[in-house]
N, C-alpha and C. Protein backbone atom coordinates (compact mmCIF):
# COMPACT_ATOMS: atom_id res chain seq x y z
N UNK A 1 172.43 -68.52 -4.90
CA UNK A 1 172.95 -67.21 -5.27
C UNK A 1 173.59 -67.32 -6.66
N UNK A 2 172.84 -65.98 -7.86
CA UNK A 2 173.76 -66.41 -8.89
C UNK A 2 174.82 -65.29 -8.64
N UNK A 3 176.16 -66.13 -9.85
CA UNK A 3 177.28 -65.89 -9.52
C UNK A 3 177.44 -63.93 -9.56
N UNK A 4 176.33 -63.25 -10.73
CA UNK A 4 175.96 -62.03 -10.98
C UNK A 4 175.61 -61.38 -9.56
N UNK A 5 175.41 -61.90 -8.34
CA UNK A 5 174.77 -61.64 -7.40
C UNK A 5 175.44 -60.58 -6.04
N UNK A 6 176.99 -61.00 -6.66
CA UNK A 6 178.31 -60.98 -6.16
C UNK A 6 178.58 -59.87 -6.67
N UNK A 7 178.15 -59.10 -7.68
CA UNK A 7 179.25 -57.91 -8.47
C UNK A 7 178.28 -56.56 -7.92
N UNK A 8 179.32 -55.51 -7.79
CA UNK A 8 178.65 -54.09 -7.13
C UNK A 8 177.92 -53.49 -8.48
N UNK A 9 177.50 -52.56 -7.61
CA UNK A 9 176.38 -51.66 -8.98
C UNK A 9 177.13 -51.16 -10.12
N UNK A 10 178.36 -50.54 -9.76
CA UNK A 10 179.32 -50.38 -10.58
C UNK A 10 180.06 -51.73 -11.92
N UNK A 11 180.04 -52.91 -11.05
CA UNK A 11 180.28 -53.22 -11.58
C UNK A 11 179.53 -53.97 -12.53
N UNK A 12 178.55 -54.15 -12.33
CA UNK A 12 177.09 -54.52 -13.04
C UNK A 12 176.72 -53.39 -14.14
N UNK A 13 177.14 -52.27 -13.76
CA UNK A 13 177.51 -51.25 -14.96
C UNK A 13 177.93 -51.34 -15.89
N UNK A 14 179.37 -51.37 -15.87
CA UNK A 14 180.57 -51.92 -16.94
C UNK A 14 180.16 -53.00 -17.32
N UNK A 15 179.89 -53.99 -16.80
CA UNK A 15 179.25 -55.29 -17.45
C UNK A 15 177.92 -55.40 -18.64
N UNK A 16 177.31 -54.59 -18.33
CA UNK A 16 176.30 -53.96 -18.96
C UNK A 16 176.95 -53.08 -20.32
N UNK A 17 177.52 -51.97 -20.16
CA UNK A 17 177.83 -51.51 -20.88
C UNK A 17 179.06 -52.57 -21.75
N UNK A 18 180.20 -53.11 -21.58
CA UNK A 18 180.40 -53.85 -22.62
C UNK A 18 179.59 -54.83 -23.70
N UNK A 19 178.38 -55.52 -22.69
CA UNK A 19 177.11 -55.89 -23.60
C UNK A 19 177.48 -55.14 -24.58
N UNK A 20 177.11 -53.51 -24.56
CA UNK A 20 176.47 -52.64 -25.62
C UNK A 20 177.73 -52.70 -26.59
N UNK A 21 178.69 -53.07 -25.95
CA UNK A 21 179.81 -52.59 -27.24
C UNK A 21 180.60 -51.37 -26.89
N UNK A 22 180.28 -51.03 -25.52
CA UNK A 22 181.08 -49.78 -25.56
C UNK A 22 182.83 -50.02 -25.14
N UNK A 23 183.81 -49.28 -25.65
CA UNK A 23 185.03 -49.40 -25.74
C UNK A 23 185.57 -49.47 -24.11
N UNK A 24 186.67 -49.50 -23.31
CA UNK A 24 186.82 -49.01 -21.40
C UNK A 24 187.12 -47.18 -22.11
N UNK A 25 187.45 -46.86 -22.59
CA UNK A 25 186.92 -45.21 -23.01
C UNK A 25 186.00 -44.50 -22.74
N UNK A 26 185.12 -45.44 -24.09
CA UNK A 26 183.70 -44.98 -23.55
C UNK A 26 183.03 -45.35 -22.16
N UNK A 27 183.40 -46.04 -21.57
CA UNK A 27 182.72 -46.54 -20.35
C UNK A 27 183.00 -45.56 -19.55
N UNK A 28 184.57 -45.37 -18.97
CA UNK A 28 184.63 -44.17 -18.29
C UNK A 28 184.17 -43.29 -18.62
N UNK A 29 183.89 -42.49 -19.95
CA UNK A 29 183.45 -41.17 -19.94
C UNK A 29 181.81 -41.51 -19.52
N UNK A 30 181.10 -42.26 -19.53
CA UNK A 30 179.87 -42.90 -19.22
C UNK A 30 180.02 -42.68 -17.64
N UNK A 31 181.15 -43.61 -16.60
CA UNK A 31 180.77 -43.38 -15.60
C UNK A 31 181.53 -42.44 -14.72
N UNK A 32 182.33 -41.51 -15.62
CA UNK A 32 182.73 -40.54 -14.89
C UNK A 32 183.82 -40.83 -14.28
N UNK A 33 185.32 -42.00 -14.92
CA UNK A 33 186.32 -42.27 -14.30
C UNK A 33 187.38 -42.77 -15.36
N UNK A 34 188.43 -43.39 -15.03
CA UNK A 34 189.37 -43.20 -15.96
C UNK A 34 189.49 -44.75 -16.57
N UNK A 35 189.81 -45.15 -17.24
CA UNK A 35 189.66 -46.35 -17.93
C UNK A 35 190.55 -47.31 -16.93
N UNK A 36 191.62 -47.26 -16.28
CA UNK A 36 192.33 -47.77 -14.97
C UNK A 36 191.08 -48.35 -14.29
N UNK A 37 190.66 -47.58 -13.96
CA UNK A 37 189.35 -48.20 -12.77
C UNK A 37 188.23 -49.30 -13.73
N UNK A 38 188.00 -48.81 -15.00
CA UNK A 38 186.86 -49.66 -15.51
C UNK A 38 187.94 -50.67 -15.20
N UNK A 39 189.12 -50.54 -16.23
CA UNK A 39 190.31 -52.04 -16.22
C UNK A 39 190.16 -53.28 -14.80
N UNK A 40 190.25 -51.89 -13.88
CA UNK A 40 190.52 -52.62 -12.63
C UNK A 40 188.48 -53.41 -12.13
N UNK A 41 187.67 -52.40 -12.97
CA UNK A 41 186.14 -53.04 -12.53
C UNK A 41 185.79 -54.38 -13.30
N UNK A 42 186.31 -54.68 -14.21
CA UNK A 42 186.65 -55.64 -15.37
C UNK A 42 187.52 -56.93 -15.23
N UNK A 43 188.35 -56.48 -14.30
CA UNK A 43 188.96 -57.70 -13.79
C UNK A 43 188.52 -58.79 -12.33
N UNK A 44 187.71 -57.51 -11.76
CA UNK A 44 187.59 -57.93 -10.39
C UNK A 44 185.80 -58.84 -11.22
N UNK A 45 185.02 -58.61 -12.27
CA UNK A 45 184.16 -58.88 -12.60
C UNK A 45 184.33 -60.02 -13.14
N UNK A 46 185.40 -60.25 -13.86
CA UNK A 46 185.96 -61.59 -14.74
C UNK A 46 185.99 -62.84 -13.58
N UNK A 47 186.82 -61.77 -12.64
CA UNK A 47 186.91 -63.22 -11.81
C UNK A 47 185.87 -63.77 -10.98
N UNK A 48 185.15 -62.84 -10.39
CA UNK A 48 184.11 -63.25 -9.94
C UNK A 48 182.59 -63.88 -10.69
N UNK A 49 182.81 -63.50 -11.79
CA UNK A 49 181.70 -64.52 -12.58
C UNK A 49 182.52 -65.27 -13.21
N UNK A 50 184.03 -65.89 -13.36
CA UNK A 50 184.51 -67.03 -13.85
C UNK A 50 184.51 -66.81 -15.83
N UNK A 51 184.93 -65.95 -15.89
CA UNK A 51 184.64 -65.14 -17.37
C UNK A 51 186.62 -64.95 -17.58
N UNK A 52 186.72 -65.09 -19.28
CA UNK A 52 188.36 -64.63 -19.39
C UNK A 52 188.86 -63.13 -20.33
N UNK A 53 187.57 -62.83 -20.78
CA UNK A 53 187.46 -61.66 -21.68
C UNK A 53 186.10 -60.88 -21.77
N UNK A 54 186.17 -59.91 -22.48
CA UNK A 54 185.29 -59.07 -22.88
C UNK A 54 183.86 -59.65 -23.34
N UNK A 55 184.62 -60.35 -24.41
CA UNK A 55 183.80 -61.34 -25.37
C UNK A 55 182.55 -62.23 -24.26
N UNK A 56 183.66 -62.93 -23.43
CA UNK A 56 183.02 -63.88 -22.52
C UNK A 56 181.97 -63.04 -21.59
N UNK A 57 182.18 -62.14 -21.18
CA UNK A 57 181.48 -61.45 -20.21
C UNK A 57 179.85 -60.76 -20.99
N UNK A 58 180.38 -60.44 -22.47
CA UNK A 58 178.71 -60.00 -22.89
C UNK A 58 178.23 -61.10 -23.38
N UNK A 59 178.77 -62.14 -23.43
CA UNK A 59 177.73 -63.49 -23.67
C UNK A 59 177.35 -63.93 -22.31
N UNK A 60 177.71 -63.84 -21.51
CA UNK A 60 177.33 -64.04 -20.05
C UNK A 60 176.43 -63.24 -20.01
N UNK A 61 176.56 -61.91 -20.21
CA UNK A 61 175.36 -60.37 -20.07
C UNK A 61 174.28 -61.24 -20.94
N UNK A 62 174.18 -61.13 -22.00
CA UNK A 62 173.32 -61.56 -23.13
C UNK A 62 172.56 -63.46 -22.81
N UNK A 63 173.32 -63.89 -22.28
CA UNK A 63 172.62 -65.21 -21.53
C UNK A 63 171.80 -65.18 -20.69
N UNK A 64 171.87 -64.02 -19.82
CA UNK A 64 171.18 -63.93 -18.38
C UNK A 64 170.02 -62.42 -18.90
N UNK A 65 169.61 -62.53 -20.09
CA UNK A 65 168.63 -61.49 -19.76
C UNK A 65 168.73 -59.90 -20.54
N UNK A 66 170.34 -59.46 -21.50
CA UNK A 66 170.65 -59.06 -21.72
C UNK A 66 170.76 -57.50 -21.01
N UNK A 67 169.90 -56.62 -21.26
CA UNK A 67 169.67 -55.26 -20.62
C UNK A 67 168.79 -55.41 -19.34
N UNK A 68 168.62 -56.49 -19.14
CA UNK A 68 167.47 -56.92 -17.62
C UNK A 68 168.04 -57.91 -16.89
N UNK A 69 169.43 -58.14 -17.54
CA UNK A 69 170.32 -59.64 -16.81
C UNK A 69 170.30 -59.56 -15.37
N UNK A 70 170.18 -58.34 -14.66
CA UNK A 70 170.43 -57.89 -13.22
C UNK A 70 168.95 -58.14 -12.45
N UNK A 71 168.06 -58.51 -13.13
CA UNK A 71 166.19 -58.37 -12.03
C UNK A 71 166.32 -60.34 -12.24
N UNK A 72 165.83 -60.40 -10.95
CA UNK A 72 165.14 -62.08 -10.82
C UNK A 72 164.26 -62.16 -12.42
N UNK A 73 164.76 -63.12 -13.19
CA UNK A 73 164.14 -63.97 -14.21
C UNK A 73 164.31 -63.10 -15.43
N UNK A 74 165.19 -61.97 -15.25
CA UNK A 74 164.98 -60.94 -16.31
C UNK A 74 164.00 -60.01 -16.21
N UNK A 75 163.35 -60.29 -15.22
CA UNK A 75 161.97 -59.39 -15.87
C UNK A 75 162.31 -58.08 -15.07
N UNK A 76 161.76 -56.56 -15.35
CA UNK A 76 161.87 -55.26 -14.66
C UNK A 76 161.19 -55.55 -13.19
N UNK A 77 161.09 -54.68 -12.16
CA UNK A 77 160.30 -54.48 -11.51
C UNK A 77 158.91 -53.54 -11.84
């Protein structure tokens, strides 16, 4: 099981979207919640993939596949 395997859709979201660069601002207005919750989707994500920042987490995104990090091998279905 990879460690990505563990995080909800949501949070595979936010994870995704910091990839892109987006601010916890923009994220909430993206998923329709208040930056508290990304905060709180961000932390529960850090720890569970063993990550200490932002930084760390889109090089993790960008290691595993970048915008496809979430499908077996990267590839789409």
């Amino acid at each position: 099981m990879q460690p990505s395997d563990r995080l909800t859709g949501k949070e595979v979201q936010v994870a995704s979207l910091v990839w892109e660069g987006l601010t916890n601002r923009e994220i909430a207005m993206v998923i329709g919640t208040t930056e508290q919750v990304v905060k709180n989707y961000l932390r529960n994500t850090f720890d569970k993939l063993g990550v200490w920042s932002r930084l760390e987490l889109a090089l993790y995104v960008a290691n595993h596949g970048g915008p496809r990090w979430r499908e077996p091998n990267g590839v789409l279905p």
